[in-house]
PDB file of N, CA and C in Angstrom:
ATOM      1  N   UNK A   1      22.425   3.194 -14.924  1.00  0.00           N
ATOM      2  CA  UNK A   1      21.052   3.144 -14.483  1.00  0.00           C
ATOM      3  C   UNK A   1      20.890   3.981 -13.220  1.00  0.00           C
ATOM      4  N   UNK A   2      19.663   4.504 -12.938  1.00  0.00           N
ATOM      5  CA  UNK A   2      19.562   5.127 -11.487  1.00  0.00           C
ATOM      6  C   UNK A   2      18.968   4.191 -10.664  1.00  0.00           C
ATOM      7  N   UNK A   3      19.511   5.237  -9.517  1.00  0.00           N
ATOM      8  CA  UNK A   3      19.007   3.825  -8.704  1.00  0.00           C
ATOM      9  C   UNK A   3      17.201   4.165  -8.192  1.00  0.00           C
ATOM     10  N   UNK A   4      16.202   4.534  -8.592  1.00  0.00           N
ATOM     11  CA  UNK A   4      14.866   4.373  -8.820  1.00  0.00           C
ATOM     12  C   UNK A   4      14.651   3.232  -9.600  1.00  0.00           C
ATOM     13  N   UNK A   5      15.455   3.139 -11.004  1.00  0.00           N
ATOM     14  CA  UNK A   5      15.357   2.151 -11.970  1.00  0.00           C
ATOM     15  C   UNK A   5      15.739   0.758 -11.238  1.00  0.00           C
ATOM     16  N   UNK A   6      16.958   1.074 -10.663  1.00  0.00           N
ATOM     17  CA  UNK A   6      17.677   0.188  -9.865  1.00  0.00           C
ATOM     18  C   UNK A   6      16.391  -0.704  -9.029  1.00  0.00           C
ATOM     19  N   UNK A   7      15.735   0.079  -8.095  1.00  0.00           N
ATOM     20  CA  UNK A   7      14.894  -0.578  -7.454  1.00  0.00           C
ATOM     21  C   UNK A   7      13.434  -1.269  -8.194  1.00  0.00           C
ATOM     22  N   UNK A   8      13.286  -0.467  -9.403  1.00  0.00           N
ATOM     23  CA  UNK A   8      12.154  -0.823 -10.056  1.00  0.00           C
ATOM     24  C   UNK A   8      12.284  -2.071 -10.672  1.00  0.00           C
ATOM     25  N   UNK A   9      13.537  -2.392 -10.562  1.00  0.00           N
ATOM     26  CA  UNK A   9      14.233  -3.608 -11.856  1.00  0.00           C
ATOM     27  C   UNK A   9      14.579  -4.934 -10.880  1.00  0.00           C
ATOM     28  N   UNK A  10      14.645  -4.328  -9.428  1.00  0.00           N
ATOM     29  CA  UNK A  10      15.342  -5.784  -8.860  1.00  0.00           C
ATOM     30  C   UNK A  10      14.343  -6.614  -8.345  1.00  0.00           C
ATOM     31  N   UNK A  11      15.367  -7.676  -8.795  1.00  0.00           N
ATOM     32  CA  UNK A  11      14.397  -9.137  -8.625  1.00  0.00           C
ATOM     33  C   UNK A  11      14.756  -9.718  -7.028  1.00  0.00           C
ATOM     34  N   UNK A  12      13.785  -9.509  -6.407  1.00  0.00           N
ATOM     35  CA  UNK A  12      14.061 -10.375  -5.376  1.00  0.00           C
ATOM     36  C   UNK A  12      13.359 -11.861  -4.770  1.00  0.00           C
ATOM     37  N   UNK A  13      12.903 -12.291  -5.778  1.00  0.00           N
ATOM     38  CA  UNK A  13      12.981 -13.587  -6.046  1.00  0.00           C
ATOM     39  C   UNK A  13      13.355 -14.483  -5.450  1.00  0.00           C
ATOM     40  N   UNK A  14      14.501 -14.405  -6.158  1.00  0.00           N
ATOM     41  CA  UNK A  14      16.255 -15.452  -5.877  1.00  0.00           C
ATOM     42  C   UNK A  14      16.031 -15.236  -3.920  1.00  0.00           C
ATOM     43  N   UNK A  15      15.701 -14.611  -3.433  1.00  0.00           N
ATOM     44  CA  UNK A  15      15.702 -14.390  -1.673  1.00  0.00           C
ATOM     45  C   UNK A  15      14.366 -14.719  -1.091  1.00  0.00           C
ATOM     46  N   UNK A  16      13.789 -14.247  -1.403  1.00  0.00           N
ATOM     47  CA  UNK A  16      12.593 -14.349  -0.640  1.00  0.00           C
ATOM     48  C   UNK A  16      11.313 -15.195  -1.575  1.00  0.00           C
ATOM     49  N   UNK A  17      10.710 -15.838  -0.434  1.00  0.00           N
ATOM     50  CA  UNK A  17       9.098 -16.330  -1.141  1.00  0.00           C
ATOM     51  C   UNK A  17       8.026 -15.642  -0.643  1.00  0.00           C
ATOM     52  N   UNK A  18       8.227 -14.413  -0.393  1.00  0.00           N
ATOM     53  CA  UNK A  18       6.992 -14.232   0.621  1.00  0.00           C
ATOM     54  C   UNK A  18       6.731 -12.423  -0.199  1.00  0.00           C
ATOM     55  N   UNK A  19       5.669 -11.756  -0.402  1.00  0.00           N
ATOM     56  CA  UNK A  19       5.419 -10.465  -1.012  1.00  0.00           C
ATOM     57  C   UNK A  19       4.809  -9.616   0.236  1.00  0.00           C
ATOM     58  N   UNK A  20       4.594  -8.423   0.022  1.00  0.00           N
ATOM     59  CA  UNK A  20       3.990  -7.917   0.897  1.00  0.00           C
ATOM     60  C   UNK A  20       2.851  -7.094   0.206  1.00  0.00           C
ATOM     61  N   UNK A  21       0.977  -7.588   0.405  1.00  0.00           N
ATOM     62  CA  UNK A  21       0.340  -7.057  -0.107  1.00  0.00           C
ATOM     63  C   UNK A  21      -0.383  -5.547   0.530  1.00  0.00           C
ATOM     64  N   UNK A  22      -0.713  -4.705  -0.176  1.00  0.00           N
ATOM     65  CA  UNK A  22      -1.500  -4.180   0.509  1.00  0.00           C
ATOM     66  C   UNK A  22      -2.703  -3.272  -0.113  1.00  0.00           C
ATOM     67  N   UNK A  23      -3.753  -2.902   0.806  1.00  0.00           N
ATOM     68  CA  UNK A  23      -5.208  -3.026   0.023  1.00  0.00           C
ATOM     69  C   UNK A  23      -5.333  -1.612   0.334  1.00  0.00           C
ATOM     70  N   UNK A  24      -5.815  -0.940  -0.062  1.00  0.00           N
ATOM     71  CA  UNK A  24      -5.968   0.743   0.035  1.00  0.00           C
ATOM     72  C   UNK A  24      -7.392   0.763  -0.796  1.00  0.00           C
ATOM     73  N   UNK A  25      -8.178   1.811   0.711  1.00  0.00           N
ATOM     74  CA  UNK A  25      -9.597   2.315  -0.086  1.00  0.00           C
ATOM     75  C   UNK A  25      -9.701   3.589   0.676  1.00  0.00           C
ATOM     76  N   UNK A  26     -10.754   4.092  -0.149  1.00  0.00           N
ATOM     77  CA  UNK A  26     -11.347   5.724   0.495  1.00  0.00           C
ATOM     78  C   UNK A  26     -12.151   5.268   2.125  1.00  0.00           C
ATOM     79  N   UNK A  27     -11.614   6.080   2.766  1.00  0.00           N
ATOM     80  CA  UNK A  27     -12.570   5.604   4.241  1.00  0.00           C
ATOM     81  C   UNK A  27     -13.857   6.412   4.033  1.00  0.00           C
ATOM     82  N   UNK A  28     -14.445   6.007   5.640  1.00  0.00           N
ATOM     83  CA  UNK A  28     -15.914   6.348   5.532  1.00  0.00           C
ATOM     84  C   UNK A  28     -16.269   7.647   5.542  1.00  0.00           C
ATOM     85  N   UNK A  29     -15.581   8.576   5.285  1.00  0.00           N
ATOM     86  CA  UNK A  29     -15.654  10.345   5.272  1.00  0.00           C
ATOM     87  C   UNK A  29     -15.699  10.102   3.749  1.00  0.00           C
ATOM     88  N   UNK A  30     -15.218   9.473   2.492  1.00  0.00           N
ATOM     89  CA  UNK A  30     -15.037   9.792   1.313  1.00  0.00           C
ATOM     90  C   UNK A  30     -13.900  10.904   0.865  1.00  0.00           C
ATOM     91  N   UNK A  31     -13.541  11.347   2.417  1.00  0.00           N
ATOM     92  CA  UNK A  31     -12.177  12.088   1.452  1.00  0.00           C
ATOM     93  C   UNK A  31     -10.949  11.494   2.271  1.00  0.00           C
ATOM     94  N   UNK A  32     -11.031  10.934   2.919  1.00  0.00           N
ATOM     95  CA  UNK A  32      -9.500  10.151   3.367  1.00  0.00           C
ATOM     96  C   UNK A  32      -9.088   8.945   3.191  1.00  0.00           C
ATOM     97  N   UNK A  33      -7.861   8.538   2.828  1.00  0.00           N
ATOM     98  CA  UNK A  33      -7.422   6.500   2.248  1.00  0.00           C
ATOM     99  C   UNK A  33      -6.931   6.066   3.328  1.00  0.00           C
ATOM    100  N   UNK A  34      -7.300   5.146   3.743  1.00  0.00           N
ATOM    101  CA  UNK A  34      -6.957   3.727   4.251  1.00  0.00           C
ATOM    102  C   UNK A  34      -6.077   2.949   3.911  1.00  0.00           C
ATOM    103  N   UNK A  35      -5.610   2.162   4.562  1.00  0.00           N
ATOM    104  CA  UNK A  35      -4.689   0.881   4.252  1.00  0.00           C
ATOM    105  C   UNK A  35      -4.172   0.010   5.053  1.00  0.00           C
ATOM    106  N   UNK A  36      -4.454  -1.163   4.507  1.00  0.00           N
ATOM    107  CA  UNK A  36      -3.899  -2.511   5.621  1.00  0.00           C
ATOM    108  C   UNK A  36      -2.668  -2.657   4.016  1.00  0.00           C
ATOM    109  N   UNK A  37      -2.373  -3.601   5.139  1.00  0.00           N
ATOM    110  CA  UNK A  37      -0.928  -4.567   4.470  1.00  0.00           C
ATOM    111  C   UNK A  37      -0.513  -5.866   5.287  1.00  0.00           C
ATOM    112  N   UNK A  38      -0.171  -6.647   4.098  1.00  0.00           N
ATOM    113  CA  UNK A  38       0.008  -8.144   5.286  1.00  0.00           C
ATOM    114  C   UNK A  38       1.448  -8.566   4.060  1.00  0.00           C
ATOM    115  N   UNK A  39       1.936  -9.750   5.043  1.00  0.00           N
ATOM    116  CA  UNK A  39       3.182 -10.156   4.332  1.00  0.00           C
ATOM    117  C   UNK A  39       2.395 -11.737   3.908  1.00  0.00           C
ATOM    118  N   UNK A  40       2.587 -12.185   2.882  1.00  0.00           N
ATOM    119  CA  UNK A  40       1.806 -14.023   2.457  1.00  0.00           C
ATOM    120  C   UNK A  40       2.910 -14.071   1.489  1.00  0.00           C
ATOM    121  N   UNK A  41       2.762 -15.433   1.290  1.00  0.00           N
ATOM    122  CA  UNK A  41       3.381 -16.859   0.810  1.00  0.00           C
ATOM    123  C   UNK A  41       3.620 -16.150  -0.493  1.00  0.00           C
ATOM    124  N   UNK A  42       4.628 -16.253  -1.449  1.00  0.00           N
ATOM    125  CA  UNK A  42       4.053 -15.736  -2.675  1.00  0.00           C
ATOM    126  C   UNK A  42       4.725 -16.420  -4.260  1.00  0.00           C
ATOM    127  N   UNK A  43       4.532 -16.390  -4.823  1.00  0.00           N
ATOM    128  CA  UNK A  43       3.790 -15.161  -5.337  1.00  0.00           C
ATOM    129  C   UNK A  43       2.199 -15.648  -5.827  1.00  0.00           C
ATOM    130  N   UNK A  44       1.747 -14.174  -5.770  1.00  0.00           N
ATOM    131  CA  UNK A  44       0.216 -14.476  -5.689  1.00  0.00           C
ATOM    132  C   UNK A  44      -0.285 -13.908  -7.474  1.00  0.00           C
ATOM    133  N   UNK A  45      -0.627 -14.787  -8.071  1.00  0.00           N
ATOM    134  CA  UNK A  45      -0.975 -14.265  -9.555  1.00  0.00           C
ATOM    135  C   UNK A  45      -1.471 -13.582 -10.056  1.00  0.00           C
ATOM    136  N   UNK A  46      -3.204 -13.702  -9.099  1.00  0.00           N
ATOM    137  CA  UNK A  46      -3.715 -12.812  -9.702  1.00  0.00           C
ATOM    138  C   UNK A  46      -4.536 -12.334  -8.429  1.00  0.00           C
ATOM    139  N   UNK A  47      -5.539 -10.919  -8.535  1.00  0.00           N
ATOM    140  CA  UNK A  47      -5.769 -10.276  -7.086  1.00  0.00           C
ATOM    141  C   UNK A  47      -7.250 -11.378  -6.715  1.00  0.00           C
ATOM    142  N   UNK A  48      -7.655 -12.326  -7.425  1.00  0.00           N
ATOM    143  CA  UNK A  48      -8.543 -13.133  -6.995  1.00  0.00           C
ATOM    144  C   UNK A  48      -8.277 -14.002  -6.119  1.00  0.00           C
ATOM    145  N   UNK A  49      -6.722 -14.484  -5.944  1.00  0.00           N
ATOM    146  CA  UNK A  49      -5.909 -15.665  -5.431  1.00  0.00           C
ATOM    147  C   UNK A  49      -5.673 -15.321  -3.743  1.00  0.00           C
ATOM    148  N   UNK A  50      -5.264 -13.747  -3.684  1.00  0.00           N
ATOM    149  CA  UNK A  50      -5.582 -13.168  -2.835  1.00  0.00           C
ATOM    150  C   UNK A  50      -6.433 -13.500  -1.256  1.00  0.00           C
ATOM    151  N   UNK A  51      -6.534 -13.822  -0.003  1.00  0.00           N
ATOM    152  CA  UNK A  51      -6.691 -14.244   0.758  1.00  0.00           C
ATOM    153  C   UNK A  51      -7.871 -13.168   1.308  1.00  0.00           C
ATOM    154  N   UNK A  52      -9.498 -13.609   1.649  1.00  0.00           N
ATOM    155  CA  UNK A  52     -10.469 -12.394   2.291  1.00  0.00           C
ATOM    156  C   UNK A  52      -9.936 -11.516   3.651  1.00  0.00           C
ATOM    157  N   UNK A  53      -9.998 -10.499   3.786  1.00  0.00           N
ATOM    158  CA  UNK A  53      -9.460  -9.784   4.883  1.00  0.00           C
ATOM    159  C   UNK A  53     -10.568  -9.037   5.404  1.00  0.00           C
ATOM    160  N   UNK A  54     -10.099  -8.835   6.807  1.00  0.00           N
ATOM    161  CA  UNK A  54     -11.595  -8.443   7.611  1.00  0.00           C
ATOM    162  C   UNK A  54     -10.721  -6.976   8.475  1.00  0.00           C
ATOM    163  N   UNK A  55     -11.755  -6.189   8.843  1.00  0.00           N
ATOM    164  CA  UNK A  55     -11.248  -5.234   9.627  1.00  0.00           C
ATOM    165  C   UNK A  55     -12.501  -4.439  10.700  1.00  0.00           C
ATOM    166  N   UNK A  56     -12.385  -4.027  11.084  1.00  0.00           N
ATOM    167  CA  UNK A  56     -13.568  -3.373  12.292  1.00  0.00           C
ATOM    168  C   UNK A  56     -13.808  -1.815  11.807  1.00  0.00           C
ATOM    169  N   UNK A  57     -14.761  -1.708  11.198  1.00  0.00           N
ATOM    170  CA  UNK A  57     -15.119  -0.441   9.950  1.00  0.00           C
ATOM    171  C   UNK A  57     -15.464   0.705  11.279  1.00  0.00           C
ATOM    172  N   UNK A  58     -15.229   0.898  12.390  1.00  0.00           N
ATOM    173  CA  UNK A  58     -15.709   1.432  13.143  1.00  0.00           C
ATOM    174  C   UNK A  58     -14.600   2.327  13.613  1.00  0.00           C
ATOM    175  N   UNK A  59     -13.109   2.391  13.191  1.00  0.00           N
ATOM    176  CA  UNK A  59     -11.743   2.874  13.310  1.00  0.00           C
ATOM    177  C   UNK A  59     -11.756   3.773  12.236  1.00  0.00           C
ATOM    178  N   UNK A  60     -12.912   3.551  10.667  1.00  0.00           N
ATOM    179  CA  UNK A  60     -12.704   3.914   9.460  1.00  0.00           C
ATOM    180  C   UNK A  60     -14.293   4.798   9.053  1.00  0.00           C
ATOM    181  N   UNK A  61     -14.867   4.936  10.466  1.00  0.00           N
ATOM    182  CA  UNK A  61     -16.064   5.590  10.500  1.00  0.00           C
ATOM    183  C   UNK A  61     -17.349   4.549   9.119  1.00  0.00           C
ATOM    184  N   UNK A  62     -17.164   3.380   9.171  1.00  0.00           N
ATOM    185  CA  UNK A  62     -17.671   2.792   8.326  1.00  0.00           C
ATOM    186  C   UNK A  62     -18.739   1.625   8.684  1.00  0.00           C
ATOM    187  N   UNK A  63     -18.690   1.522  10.232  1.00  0.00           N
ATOM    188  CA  UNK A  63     -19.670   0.579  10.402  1.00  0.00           C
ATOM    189  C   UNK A  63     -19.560   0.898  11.998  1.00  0.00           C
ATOM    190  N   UNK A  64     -20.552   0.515  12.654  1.00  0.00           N
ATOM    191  CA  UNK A  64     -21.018   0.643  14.409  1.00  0.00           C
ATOM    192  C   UNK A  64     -19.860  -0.332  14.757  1.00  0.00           C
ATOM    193  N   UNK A  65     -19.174   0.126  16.256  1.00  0.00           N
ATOM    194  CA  UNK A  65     -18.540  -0.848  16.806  1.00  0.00           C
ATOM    195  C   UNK A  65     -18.419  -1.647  17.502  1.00  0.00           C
ATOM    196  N   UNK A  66     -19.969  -2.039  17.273  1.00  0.00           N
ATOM    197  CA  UNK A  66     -20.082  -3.915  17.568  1.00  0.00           C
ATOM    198  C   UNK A  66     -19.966  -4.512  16.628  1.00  0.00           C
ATOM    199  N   UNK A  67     -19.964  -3.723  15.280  1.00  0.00           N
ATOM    200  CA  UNK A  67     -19.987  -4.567  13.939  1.00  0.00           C
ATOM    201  C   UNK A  67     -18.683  -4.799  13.133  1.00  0.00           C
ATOM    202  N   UNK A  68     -18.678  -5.625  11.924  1.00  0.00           N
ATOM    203  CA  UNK A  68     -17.394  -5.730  11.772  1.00  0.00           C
ATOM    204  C   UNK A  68     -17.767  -5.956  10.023  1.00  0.00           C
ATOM    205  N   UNK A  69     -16.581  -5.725   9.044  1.00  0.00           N
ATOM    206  CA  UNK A  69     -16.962  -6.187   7.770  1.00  0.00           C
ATOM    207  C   UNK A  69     -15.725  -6.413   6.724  1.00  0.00           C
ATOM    208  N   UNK A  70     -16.063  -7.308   5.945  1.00  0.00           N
ATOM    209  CA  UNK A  70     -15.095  -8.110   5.209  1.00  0.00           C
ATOM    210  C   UNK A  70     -14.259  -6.941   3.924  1.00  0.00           C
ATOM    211  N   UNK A  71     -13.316  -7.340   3.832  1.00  0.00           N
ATOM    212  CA  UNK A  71     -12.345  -6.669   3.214  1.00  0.00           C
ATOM    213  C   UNK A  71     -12.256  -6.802   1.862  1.00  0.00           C
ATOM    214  N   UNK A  72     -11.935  -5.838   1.030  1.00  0.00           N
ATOM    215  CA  UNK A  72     -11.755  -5.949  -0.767  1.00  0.00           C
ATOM    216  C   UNK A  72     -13.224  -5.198  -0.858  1.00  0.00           C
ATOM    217  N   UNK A  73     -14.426  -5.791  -0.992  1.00  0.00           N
ATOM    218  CA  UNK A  73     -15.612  -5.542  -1.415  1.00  0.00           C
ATOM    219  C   UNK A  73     -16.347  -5.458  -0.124  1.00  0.00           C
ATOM    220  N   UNK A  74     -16.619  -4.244   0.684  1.00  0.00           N
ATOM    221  CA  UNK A  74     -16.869  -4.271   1.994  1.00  0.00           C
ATOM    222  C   UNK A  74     -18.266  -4.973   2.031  1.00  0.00           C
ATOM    223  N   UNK A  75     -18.907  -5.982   2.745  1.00  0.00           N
ATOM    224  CA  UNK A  75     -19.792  -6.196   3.233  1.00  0.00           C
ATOM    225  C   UNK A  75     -20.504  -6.297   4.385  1.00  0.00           C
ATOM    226  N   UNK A  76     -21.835  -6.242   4.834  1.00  0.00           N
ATOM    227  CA  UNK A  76     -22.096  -6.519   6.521  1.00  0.00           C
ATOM    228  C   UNK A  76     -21.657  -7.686   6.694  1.00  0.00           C
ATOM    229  N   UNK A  77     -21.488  -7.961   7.946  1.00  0.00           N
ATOM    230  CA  UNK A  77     -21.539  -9.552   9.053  1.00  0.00           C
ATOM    231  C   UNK A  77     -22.975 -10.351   8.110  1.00  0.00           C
ATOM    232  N   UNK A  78     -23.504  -9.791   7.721  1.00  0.00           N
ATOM    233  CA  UNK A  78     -25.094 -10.967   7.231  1.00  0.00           C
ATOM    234  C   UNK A  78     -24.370 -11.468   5.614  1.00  0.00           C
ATOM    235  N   UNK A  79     -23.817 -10.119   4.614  1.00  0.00           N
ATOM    236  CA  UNK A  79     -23.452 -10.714   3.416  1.00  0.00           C
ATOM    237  C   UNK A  79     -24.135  -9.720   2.715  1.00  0.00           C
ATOM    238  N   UNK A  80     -24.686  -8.333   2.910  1.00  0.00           N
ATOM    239  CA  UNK A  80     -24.962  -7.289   2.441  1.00  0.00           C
ATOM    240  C   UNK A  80     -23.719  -6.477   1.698  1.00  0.00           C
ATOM    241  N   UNK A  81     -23.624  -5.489   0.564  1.00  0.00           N
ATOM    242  CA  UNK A  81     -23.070  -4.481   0.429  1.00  0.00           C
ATOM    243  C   UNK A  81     -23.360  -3.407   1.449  1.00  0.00           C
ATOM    244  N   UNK A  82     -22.080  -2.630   1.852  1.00  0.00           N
ATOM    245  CA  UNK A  82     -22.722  -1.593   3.192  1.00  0.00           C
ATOM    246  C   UNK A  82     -22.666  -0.181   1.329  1.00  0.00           C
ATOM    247  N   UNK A  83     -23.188   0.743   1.970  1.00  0.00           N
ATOM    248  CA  UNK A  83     -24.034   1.923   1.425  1.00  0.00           C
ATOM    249  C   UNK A  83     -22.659   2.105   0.309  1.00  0.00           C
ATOM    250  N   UNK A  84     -21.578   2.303   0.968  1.00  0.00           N
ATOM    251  CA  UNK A  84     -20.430   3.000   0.409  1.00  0.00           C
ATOM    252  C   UNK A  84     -19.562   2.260  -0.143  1.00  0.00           C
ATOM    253  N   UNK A  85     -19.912   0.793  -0.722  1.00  0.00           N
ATOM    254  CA  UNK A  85     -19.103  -0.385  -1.581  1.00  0.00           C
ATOM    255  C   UNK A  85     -20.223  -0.091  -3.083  1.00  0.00           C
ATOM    256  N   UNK A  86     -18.903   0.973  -3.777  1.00  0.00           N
ATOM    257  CA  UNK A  86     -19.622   0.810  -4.888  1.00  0.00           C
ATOM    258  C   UNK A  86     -18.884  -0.019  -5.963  1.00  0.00           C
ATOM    259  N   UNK A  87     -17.381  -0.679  -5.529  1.00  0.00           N
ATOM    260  CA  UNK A  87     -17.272  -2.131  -6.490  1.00  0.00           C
ATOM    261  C   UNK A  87     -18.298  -2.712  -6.331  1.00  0.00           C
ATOM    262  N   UNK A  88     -19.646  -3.475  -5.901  1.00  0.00           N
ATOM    263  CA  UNK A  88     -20.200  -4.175  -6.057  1.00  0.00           C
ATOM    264  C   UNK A  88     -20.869  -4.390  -7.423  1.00  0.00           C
ATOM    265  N   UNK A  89     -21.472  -2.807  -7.473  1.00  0.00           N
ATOM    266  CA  UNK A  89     -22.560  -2.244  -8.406  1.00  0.00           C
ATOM    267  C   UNK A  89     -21.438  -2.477 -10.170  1.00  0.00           C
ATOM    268  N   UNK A  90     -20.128  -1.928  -9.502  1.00  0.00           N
ATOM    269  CA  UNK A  90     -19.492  -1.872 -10.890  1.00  0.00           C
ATOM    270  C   UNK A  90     -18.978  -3.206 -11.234  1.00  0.00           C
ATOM    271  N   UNK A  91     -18.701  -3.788  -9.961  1.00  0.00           N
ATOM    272  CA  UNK A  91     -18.062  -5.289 -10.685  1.00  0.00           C
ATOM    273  C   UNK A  91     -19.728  -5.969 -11.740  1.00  0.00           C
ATOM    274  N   UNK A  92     -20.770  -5.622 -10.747  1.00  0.00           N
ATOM    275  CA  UNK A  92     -21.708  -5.743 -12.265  1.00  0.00           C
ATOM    276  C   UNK A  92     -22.092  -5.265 -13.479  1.00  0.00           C
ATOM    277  N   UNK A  93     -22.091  -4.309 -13.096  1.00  0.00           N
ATOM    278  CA  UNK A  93     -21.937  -3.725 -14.387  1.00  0.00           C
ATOM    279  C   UNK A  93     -20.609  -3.734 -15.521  1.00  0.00           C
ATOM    280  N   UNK A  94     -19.584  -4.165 -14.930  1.00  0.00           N
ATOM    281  CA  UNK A  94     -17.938  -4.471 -16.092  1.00  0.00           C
ATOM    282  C   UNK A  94     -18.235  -5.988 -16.360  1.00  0.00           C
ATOM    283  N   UNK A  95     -18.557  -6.284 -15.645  1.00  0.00           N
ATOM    284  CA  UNK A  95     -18.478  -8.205 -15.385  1.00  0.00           C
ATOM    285  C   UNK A  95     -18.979  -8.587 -17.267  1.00  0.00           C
ATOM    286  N   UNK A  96     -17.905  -9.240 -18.106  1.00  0.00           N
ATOM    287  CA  UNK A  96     -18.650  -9.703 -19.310  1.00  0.00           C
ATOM    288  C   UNK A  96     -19.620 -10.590 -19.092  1.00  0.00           C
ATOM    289  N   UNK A  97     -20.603 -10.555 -19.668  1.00  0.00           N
ATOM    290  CA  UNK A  97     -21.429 -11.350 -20.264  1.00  0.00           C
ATOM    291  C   UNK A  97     -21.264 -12.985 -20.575  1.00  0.00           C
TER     292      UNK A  97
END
């Protein structure tokens, strides 16, 4: 086996309970990615189980920096979509019936 495979294949399980997630989006220019990462409890099943994460959109040219907005599906501080969260629109539009 190589060891790419090697790493693709090992279980580390048996050692650890804990994963390391991390969330990657286009920042507020539209041509550069982002990314946080956190270490949690794990394992986590599915990306709904997942814990809300917040960040200060103002590092990511994405919001004024008095303001601040929630992570995964960006929203304002009130509970708005900001301009440039277009999961919102598509999680409605995929969402079955």
């Amino acid at each position: 086996m190589s060891l790419l495979a090697d790493l693709i294949n090992l279980n580390l399980s048996v050692c650890t309970e804990h994963i390391i997630s991390e969330y990657i989006w286009v920042g507020g220019s539209g041509m550069d990615i982002k990314s946080k990462a956190r270490t949690l409890a794990g394992p986590v099943t599915a990306p709904d189980k997942l814990p809300k994460w917040n960040y200060d959109g103002s590092s990511t040219g994405q919001a004024p920096g008095e303001d601040s907005e929630v992570m995964c599906d960006c929203y304002t501080p009130a509970g708005h979509p900001i301009p440039t969260n277009k999961r919102y629109n598509a999680t409605k539009i995929f969402k079955p019936p």
